[in-house]
N, C-alpha and C. Protein backbone atom coordinates (compact mmCIF):
# COMPACT_ATOMS: atom_id res chain seq x y z
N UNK A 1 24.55 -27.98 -111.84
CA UNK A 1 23.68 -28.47 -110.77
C UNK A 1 24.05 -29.87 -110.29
N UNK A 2 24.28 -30.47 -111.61
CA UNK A 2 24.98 -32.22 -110.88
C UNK A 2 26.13 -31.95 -109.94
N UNK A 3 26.73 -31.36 -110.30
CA UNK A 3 28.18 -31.47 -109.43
C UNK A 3 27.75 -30.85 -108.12
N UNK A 4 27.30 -29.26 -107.72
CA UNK A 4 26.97 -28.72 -106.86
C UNK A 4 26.10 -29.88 -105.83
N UNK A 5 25.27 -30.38 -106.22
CA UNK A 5 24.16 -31.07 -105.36
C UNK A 5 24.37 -32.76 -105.05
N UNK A 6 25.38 -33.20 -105.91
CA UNK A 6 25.87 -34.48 -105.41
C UNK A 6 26.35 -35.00 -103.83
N UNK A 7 26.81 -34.14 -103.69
CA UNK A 7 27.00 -34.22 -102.07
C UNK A 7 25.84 -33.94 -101.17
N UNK A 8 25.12 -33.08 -101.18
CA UNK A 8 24.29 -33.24 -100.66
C UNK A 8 23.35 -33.99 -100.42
N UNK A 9 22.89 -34.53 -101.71
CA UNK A 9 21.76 -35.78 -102.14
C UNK A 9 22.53 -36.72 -101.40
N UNK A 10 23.63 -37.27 -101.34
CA UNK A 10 24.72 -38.24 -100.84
C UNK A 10 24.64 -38.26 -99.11
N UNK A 11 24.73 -36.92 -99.01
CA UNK A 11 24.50 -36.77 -97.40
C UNK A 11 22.95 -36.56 -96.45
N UNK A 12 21.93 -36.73 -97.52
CA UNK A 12 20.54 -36.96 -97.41
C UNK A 12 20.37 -35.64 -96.58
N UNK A 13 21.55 -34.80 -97.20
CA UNK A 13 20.84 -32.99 -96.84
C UNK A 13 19.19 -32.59 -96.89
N UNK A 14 18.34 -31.90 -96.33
CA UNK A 14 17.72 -31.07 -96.40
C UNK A 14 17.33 -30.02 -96.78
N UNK A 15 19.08 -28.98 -96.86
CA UNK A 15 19.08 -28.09 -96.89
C UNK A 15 20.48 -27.44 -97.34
N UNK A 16 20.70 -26.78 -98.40
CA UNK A 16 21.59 -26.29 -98.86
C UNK A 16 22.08 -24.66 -98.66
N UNK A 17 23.20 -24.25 -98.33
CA UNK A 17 23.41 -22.36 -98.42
C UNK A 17 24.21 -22.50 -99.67
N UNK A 18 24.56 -22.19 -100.96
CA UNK A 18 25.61 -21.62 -102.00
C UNK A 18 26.24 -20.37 -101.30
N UNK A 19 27.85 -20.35 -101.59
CA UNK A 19 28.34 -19.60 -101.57
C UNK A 19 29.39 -19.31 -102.12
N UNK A 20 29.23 -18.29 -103.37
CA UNK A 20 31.00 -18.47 -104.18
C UNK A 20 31.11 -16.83 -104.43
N UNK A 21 32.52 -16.62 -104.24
CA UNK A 21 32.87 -15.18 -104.58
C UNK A 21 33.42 -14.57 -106.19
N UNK A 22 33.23 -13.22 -105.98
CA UNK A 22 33.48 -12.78 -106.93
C UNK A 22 34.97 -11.78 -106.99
N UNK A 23 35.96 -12.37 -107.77
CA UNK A 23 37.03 -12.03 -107.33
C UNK A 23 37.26 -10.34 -108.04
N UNK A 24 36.30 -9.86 -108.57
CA UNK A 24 36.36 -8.81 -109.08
C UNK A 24 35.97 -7.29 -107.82
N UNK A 25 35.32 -8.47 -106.68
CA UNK A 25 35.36 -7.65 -105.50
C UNK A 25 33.59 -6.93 -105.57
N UNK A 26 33.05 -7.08 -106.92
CA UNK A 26 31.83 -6.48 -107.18
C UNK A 26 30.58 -7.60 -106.55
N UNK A 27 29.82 -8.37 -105.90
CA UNK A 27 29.24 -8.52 -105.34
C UNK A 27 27.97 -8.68 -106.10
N UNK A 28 27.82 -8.21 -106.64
CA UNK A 28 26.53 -7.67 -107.52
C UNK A 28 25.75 -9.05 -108.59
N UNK A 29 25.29 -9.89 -108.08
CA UNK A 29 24.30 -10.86 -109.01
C UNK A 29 24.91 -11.26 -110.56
N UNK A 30 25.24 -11.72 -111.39
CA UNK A 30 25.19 -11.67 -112.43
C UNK A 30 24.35 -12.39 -113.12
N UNK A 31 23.94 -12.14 -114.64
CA UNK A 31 22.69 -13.18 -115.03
C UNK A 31 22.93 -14.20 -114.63
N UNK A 32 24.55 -14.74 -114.71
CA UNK A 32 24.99 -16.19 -114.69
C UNK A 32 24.12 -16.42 -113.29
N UNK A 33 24.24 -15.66 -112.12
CA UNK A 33 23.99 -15.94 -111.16
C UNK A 33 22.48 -16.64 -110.91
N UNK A 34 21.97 -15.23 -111.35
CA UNK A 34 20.49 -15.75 -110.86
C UNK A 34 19.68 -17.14 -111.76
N UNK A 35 20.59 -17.17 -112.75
CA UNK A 35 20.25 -18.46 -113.69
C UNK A 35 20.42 -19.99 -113.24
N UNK A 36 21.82 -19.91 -112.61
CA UNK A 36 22.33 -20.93 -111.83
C UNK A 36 21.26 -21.01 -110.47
N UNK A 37 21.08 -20.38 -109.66
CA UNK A 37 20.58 -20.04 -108.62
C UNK A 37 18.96 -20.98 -108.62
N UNK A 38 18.30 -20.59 -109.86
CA UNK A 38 16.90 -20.87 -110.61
C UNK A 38 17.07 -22.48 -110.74
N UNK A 39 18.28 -22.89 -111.41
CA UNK A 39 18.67 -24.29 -112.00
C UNK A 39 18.39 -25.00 -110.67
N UNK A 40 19.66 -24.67 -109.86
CA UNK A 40 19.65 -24.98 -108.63
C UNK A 40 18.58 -25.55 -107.43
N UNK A 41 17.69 -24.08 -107.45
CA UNK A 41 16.54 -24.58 -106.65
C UNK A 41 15.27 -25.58 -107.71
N UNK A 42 15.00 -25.55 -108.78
CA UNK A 42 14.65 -26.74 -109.36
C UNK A 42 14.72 -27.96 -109.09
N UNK A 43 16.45 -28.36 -108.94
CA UNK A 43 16.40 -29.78 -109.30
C UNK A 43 16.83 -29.73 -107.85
N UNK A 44 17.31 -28.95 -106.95
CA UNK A 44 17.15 -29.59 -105.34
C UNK A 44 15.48 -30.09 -104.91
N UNK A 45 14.64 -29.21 -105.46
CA UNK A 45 13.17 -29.68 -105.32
C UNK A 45 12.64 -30.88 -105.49
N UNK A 46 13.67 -31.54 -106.46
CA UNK A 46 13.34 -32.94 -106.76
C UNK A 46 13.40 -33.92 -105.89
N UNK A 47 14.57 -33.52 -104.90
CA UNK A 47 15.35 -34.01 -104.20
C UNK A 47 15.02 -33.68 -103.11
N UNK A 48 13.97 -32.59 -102.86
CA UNK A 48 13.73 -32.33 -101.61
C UNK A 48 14.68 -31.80 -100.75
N UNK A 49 15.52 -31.06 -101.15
CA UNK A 49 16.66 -29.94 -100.89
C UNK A 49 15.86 -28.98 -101.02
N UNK A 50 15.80 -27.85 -99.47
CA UNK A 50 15.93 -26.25 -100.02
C UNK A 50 16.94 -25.58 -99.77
N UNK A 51 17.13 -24.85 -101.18
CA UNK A 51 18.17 -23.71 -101.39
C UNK A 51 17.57 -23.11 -99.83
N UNK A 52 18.47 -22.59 -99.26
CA UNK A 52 18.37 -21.80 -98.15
C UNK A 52 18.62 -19.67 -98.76
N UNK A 53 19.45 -20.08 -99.34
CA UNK A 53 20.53 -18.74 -99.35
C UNK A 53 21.58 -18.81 -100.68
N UNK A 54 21.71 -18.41 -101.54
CA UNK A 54 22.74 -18.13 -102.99
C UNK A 54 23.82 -17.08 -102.28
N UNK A 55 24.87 -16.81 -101.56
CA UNK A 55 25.69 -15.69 -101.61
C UNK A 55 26.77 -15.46 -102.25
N UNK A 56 27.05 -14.10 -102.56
CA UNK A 56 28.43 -13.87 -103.48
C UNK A 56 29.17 -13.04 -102.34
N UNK A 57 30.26 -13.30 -102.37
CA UNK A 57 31.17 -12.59 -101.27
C UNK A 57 32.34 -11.78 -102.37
N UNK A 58 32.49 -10.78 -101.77
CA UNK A 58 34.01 -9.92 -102.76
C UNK A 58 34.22 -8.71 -101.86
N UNK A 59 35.33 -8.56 -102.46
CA UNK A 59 35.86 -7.20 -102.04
C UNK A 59 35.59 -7.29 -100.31
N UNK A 60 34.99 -6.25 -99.80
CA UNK A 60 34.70 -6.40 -98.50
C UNK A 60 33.14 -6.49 -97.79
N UNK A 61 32.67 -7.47 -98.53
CA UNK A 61 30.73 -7.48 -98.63
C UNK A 61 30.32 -8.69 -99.52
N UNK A 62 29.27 -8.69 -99.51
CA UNK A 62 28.61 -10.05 -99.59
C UNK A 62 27.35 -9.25 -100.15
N UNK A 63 26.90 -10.35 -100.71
CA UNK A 63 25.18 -9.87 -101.26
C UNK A 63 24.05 -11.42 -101.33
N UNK A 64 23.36 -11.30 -100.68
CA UNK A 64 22.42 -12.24 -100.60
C UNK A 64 21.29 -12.31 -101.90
N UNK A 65 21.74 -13.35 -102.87
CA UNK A 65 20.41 -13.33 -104.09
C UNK A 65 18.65 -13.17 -103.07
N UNK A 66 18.99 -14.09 -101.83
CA UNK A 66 18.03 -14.59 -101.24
C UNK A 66 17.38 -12.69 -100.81
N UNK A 67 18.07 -12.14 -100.72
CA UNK A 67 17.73 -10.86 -100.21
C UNK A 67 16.85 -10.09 -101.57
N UNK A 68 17.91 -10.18 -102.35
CA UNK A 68 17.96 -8.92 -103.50
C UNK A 68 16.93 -9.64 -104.35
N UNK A 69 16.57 -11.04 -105.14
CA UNK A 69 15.66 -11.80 -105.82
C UNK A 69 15.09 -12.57 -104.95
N UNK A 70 14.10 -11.93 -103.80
CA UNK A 70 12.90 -13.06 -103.38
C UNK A 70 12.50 -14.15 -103.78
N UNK A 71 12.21 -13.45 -105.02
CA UNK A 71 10.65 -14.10 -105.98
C UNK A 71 11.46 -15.55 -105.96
N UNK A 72 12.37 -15.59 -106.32
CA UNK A 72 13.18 -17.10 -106.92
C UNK A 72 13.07 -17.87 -105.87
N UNK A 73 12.56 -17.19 -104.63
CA UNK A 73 12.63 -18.76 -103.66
C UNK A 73 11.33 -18.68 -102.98
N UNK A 74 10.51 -18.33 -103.57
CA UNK A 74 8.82 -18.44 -103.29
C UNK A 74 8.55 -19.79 -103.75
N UNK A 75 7.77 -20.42 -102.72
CA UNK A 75 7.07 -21.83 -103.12
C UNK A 75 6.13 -21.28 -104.47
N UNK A 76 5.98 -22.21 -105.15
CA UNK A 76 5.18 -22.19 -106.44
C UNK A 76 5.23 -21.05 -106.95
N UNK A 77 6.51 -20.46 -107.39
CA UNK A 77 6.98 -19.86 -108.26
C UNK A 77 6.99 -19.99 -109.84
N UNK A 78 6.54 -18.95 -110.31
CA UNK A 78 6.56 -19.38 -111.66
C UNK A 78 7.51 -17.75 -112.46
N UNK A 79 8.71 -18.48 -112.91
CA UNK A 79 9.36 -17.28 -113.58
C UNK A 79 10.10 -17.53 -114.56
């Protein structure tokens, strides 16, 4: 999360999209993902960053966490 959000905090962002692929071409969330994703929108909150969007791109497709795990970007979320 430090490294990811340093620039942004730096550039007095608002608003963040993630986007990293999966070179296995599978698309598909991994725990790692939605864990990072969770970390992520936490400590941008601090900062007053919103995660906009988590995407994984591979093969020939993309998958939106923001699509597939709602819940994780509901205000006053508890999970």
């Amino acid at each position: 999360p430090k490294e990811i959000l340093s620039e942004p905090i730096k550039q007095l962002a608002t608003s963040i999209v993630l986007v990293h692929n999966h070179p296995s071409g599978d698309t598909t969330p991994s725990k790692q993902d939605i864990l990072l994703t969770r970390k992520i929108i936490d400590y941008a909150n601090i900062f007053e960053i919103k995660l906009l969007d988590h995407i994984i791109i591979g093969g020939n497709g993309y998958t939106s966490i923001k699509e597939t795990n709602s819940e994780l970007f509901l205000e006053g979320r508890i999970i």
